[in-house]
C-alpha atoms as a PDB file:
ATOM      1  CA  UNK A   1     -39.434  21.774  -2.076  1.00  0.00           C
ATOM      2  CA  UNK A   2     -38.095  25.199  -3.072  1.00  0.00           C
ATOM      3  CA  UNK A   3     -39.772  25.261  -6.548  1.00  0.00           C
ATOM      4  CA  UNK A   4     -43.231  24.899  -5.102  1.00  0.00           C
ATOM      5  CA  UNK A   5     -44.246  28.543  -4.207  1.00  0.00           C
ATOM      6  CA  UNK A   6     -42.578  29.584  -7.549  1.00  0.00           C
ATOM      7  CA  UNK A   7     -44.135  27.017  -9.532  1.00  0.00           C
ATOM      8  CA  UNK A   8     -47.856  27.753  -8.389  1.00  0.00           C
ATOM      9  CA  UNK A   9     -47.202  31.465  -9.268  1.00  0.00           C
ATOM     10  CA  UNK A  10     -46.132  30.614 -12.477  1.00  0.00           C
ATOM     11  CA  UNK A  11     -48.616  27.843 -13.005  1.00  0.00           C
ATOM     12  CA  UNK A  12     -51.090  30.721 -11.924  1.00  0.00           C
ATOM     13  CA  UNK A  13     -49.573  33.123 -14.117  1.00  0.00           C
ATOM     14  CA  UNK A  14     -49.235  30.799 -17.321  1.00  0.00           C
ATOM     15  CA  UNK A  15     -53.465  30.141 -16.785  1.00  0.00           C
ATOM     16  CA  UNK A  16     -54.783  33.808 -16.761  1.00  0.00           C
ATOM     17  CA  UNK A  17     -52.378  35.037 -19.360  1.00  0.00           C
ATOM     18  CA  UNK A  18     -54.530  32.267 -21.718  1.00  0.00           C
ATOM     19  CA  UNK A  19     -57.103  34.665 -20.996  1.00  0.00           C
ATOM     20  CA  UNK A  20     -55.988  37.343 -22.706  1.00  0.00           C
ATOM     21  CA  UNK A  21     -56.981  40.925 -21.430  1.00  0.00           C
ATOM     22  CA  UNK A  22     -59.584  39.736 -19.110  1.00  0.00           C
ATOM     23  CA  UNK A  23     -58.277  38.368 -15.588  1.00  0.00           C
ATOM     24  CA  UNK A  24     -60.232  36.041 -13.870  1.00  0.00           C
ATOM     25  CA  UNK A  25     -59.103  36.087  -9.915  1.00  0.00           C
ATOM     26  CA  UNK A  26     -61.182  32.443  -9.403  1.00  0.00           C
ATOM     27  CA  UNK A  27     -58.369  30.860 -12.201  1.00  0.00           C
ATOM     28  CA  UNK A  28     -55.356  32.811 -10.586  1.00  0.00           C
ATOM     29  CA  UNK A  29     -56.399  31.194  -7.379  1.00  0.00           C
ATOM     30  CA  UNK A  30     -57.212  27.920  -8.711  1.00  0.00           C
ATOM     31  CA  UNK A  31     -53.254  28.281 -10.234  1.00  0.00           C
ATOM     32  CA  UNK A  32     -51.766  28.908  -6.796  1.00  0.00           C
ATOM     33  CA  UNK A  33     -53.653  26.300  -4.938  1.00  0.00           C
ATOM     34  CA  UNK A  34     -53.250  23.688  -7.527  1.00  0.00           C
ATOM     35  CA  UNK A  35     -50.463  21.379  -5.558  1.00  0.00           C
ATOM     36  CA  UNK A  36     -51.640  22.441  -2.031  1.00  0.00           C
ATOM     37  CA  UNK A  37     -52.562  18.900  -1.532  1.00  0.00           C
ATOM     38  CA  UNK A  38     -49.118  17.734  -2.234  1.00  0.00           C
ATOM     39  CA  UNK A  39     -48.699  19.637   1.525  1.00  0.00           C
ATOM     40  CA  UNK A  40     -49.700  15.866   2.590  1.00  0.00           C
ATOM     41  CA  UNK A  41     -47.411  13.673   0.701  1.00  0.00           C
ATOM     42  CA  UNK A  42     -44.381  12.546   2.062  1.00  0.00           C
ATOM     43  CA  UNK A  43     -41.194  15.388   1.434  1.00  0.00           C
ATOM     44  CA  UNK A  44     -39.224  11.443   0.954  1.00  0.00           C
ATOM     45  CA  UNK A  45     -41.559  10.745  -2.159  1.00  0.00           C
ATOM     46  CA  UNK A  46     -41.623  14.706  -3.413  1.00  0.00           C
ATOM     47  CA  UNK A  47     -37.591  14.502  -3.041  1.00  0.00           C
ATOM     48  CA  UNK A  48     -37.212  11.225  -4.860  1.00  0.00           C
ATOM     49  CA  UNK A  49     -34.453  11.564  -7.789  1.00  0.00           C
ATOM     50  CA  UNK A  50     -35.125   8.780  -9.050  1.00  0.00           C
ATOM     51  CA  UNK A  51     -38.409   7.356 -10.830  1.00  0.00           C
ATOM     52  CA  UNK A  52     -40.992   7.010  -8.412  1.00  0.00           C
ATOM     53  CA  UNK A  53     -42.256   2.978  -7.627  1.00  0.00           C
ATOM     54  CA  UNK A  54     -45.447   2.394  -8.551  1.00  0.00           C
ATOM     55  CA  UNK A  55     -46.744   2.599  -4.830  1.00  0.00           C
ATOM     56  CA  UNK A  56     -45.157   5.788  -4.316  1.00  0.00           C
ATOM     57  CA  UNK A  57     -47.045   7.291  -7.518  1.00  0.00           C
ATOM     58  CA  UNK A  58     -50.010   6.295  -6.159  1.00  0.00           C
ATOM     59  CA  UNK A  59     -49.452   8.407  -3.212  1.00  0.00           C
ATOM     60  CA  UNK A  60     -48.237  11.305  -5.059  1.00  0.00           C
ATOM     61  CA  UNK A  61     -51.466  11.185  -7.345  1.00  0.00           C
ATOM     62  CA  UNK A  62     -53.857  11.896  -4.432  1.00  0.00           C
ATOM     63  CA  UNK A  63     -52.474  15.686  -4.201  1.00  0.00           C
ATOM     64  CA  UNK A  64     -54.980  16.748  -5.853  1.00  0.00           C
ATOM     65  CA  UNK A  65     -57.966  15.087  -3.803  1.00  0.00           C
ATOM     66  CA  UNK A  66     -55.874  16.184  -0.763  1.00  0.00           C
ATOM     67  CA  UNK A  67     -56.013  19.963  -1.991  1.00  0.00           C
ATOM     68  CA  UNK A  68     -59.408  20.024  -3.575  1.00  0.00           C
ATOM     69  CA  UNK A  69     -60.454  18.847  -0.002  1.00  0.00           C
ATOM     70  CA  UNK A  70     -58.293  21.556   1.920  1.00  0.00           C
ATOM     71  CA  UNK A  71     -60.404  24.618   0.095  1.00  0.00           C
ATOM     72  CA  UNK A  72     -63.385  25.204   2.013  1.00  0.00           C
ATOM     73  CA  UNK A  73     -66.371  25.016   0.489  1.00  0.00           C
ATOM     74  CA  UNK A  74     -67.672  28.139   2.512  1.00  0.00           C
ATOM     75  CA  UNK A  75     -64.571  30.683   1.234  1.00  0.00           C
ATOM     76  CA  UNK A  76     -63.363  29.272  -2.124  1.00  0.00           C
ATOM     77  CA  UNK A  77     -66.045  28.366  -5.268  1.00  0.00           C
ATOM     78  CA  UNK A  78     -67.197  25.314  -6.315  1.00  0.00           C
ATOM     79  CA  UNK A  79     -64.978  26.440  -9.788  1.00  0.00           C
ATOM     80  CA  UNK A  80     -61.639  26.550  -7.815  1.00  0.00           C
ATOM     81  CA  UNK A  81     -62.380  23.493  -6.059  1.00  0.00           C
ATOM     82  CA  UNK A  82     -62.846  21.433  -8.754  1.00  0.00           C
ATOM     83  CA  UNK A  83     -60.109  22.808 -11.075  1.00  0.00           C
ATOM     84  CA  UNK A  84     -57.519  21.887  -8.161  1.00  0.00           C
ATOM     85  CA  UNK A  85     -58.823  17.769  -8.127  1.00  0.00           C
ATOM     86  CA  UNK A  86     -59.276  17.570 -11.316  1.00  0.00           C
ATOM     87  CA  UNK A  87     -56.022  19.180 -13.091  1.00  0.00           C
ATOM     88  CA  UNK A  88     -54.161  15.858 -14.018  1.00  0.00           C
ATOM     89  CA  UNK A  89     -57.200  14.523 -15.919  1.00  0.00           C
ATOM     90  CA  UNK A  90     -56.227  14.154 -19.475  1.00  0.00           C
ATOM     91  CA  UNK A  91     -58.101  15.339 -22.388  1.00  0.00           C
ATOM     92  CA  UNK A  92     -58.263  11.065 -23.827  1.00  0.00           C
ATOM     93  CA  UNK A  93     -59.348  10.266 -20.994  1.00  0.00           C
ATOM     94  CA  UNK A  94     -56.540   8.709 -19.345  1.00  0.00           C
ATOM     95  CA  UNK A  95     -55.859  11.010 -15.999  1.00  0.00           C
ATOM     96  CA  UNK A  96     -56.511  11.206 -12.752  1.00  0.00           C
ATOM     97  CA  UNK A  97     -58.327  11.122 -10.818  1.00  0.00           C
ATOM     98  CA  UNK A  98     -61.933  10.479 -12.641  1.00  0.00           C
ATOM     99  CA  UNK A  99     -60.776   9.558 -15.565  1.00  0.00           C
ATOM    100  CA  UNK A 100     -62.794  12.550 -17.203  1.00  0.00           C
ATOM    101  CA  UNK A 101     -62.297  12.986 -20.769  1.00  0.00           C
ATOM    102  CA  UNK A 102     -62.656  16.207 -23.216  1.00  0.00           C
ATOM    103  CA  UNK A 103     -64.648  18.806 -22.480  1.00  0.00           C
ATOM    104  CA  UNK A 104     -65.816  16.657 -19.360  1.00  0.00           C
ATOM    105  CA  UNK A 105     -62.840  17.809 -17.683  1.00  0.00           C
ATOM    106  CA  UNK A 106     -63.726  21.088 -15.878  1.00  0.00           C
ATOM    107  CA  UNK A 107     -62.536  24.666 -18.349  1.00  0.00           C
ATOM    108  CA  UNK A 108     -60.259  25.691 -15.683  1.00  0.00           C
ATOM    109  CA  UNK A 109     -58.660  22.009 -14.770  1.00  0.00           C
ATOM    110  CA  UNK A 110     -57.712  22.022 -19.133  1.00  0.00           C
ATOM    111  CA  UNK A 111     -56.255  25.380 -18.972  1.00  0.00           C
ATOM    112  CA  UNK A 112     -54.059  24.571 -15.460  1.00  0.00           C
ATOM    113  CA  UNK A 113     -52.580  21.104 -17.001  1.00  0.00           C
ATOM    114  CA  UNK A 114     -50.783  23.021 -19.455  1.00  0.00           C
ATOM    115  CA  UNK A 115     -49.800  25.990 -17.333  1.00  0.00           C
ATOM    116  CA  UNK A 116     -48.830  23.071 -14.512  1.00  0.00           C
ATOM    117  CA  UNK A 117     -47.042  21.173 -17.200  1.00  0.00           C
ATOM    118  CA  UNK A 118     -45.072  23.718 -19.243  1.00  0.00           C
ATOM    119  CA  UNK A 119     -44.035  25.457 -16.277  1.00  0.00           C
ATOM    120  CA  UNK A 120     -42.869  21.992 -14.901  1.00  0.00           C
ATOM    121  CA  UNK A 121     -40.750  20.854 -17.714  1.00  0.00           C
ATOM    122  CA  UNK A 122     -39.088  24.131 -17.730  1.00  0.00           C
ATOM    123  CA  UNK A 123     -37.820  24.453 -13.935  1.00  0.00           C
ATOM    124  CA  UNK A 124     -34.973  21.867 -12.361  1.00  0.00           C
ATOM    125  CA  UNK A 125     -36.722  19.391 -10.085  1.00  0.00           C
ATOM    126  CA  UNK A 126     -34.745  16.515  -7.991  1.00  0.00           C
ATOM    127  CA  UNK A 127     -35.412  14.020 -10.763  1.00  0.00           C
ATOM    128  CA  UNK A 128     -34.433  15.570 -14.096  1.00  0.00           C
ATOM    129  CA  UNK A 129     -33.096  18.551 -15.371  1.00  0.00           C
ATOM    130  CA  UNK A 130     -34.709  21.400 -17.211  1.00  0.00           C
ATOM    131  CA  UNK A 131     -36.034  21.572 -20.822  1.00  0.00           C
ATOM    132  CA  UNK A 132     -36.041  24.737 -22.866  1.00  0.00           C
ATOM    133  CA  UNK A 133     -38.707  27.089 -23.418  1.00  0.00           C
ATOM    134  CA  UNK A 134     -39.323  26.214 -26.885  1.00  0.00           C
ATOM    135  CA  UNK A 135     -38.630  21.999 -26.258  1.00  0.00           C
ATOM    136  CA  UNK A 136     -41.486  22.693 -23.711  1.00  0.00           C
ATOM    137  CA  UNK A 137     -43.460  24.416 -25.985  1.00  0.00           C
ATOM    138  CA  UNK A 138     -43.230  21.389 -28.823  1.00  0.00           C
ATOM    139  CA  UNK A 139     -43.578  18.870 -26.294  1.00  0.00           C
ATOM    140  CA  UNK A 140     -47.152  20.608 -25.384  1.00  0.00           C
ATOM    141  CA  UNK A 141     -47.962  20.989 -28.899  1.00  0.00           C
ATOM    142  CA  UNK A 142     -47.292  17.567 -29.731  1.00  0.00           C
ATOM    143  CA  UNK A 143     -49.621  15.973 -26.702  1.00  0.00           C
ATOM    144  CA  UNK A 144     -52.475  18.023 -28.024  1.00  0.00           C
ATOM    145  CA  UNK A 145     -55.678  15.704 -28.541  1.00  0.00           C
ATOM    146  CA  UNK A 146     -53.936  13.438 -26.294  1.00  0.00           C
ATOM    147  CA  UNK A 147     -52.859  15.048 -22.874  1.00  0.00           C
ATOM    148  CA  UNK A 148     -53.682  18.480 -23.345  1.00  0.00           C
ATOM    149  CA  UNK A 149     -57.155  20.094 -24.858  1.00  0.00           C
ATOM    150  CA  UNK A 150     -56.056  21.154 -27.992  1.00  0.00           C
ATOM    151  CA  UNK A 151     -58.056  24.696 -27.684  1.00  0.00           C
ATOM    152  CA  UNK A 152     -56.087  25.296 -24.759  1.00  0.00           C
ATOM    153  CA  UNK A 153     -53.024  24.591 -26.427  1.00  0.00           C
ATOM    154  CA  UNK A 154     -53.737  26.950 -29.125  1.00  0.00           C
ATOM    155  CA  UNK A 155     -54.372  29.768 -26.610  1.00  0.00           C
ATOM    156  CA  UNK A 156     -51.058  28.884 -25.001  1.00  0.00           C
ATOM    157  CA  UNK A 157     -48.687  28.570 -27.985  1.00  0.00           C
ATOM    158  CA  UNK A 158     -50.719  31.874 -28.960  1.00  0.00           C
ATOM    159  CA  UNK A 159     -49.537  33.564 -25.891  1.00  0.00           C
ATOM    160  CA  UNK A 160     -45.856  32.515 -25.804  1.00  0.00           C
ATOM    161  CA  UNK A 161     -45.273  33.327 -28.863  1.00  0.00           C
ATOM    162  CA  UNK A 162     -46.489  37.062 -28.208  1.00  0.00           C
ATOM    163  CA  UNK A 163     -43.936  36.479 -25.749  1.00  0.00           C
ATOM    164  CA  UNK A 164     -41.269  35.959 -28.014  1.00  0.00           C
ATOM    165  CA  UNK A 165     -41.087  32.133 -27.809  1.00  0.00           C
ATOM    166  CA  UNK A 166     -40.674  29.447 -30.561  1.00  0.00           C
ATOM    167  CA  UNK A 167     -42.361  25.815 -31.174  1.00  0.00           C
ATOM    168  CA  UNK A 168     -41.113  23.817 -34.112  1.00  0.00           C
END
């Protein structure tokens, strides 16, 4: 997994540049230890080229109770800890792994499943190619109110596009 330490510093750097001018150390950490849990799924599954069974999802979905679990309670807040089990929850509802909906889903889990998404649609993995920048960005745009919160979403396109990139 040589994307992994990359991808959590991006994910991490994607989610505080949503908040503007202001940086919020408990996000950035909640960004890098996002996918610590996947530290317990098999490298055979994380490798897999091909689409994952459905057995094999199911074992890759419990990263995130894995990491959340990982963070002790004593060094790392109660904020962190949730936003790292709860950042494939999806804003209908339809996530994992409460099946929390809307503005049930913890601020800083929202803000993370773009960052987490965006940043993996735009990097090779073992199972598909990349996506552009700006196919990223539409894709994200279009799964607002669905996937994504669309608040979030807003603050994101926002902040690419100070960046210099497009969304049709």
């Amino acid at each position: 997994m040589p994307y992994f330490i990359n991808h959590c510093e991006n994910v991490a750097s994607y989610a505080v540049s949503m908040q503007g001018t202001v940086f919020d150390p408990a996000l950035f950490m909640a960004g890098l230890f996002h996918d610590l849990g996947k530290m317990r799924i098999p490298y055979s599954i994380l490798e897999t080229r091909g689409v994952l069974t459905a057995e094999e999802y199911e074992v890759v979905k419990k990263h995130s109770h894995y990491g959340s679990s990982m963070l002790d309670k004593r060094s790392y807040s109660d904020k962190i800890i949730r936003a790292v089990l709860h950042h494939h929850e999806r804003w209908d509802g339809n996530g994992y792994p409460g099946g929390l909906k809307g503005e049930n889903i913890p601020l800083y889990s929202r803000i993370l499943a773009v960052a987490d998404s965006f940043d993996a649609m735009t990097a090779d993995r073992p199972y598909r190619r990349h996506m552009s920048q700006d196919a990223a960005l539409t894709e994200i745009a279009v799964n607002a109110g669905t996937q994504f919160d669309p608040n979030v979403v807003e603050m994101f396109l926002l902040q690419m596009k100070q960046k210099g990139c497009r969304c049709s």
